[in-house]
Protein backbone atom coordinates (compact mmCIF):
# COMPACT_ATOMS: atom_id res chain seq x y z
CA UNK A 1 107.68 87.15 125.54
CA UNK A 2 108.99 89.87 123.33
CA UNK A 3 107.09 93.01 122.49
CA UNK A 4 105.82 92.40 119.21
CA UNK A 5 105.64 96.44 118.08
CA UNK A 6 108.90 96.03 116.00
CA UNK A 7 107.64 92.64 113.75
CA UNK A 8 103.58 92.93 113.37
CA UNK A 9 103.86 91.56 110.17
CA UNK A 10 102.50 87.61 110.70
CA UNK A 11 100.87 86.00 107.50
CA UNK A 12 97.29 84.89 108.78
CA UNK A 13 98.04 81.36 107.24
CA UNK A 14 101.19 81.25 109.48
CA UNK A 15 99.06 81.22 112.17
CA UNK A 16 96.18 79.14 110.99
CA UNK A 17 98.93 76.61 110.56
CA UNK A 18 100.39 77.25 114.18
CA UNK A 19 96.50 76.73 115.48
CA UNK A 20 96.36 73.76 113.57
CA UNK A 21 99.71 71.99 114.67
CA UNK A 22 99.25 73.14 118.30
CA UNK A 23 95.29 72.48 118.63
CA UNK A 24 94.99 70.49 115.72
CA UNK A 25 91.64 72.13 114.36
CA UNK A 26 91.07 74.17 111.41
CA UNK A 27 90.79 78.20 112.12
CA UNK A 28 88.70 81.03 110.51
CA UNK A 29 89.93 84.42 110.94
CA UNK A 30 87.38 86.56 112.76
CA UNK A 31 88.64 89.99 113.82
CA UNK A 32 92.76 91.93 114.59
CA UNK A 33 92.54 93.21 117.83
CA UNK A 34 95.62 95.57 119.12
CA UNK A 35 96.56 94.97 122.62
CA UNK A 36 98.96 96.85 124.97
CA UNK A 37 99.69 95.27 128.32
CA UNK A 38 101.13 97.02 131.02
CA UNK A 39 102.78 95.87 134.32
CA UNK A 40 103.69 98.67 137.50
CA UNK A 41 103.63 101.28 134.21
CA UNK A 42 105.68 99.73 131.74
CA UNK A 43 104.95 98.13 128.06
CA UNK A 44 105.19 94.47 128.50
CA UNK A 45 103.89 93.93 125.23
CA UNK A 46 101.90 95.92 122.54
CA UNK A 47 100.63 94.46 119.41
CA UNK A 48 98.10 93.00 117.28
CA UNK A 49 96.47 89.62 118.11
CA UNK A 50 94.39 87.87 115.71
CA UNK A 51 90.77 86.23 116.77
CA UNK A 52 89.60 83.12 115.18
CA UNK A 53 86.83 80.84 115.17
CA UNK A 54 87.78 77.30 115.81
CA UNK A 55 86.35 74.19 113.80
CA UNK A 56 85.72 71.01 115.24
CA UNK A 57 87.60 71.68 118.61
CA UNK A 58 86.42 69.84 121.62
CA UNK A 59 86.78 72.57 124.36
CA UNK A 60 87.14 76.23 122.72
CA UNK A 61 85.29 77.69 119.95
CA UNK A 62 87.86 80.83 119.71
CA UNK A 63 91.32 80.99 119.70
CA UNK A 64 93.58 83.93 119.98
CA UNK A 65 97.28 84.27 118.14
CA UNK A 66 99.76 85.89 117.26
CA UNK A 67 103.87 85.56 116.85
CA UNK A 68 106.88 87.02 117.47
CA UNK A 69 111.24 87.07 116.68
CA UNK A 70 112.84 85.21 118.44
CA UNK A 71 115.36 87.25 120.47
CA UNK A 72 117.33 88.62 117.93
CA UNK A 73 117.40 85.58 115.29
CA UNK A 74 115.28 85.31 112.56
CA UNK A 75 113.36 82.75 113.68
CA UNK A 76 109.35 82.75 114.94
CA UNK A 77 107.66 82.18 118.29
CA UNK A 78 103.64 80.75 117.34
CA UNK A 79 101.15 82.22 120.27
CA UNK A 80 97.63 80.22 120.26
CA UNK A 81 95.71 80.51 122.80
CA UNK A 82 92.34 79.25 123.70
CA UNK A 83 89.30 80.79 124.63
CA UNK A 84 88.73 79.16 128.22
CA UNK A 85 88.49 79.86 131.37
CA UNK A 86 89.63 83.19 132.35
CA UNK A 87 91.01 83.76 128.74
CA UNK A 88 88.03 85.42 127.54
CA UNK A 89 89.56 88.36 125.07
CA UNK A 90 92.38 88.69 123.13
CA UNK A 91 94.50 91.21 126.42
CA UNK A 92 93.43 88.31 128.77
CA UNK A 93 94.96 85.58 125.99
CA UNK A 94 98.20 87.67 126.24
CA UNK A 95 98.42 88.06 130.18
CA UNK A 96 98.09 84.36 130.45
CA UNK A 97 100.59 83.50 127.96
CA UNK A 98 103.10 86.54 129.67
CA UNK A 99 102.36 84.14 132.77
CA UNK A 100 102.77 80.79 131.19
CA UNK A 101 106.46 82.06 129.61
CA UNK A 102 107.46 83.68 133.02
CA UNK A 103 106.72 80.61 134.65
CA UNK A 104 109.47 78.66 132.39
């Protein structure tokens, strides 16, 4: 997953769309939270994720996104994340999905 400190500049419908077509729900933005997450030291990834409230979903009532380029291309990578389980914050949402694209 690519640091998102050079790009922060995702439209909030962007994403409610990306919520929608991933969780298919509608999406209220709550809060921005900036997150840095480190591993032995280094950046991993620093920047902001975006906290909504969920309508209608059958599991989560939050969900956390945010995007990023594409490895050098101009083209978008959606982040949405639910609030379950041990995702309980927005640094938590981007550890697991660090952990979901290592595991690729």
């Amino acid at each position: 997953m690519k640091n998102n400190t050079e790009d922060n500049t995702t439209p909030i419908k962007a994403l409610i769309q990306a919520i929608y077509d991933l969780h298919n729900c509608d999406a209220i933005l709550i809060e921005s939270v900036p997150v840095k997450e480190t591993f032995k030291g280094q950046t991993v990834w620093e920047g902001i994720v975006e906290v909504f409230e969920l309508q209608d979903h059958p599991t989560a009532n939050r969900c956390y996104a945010w995007s990023y380029l594409i490895d050098d291309t101009s083209k978008r990578k959606y982040v949405a994340v639910l609030h379950q389980g041990p995702v309980d914050s927005a640094k938590n949402a981007v550890k697991a999905a660090i952990i979901s694209e290592y595991k690729k």
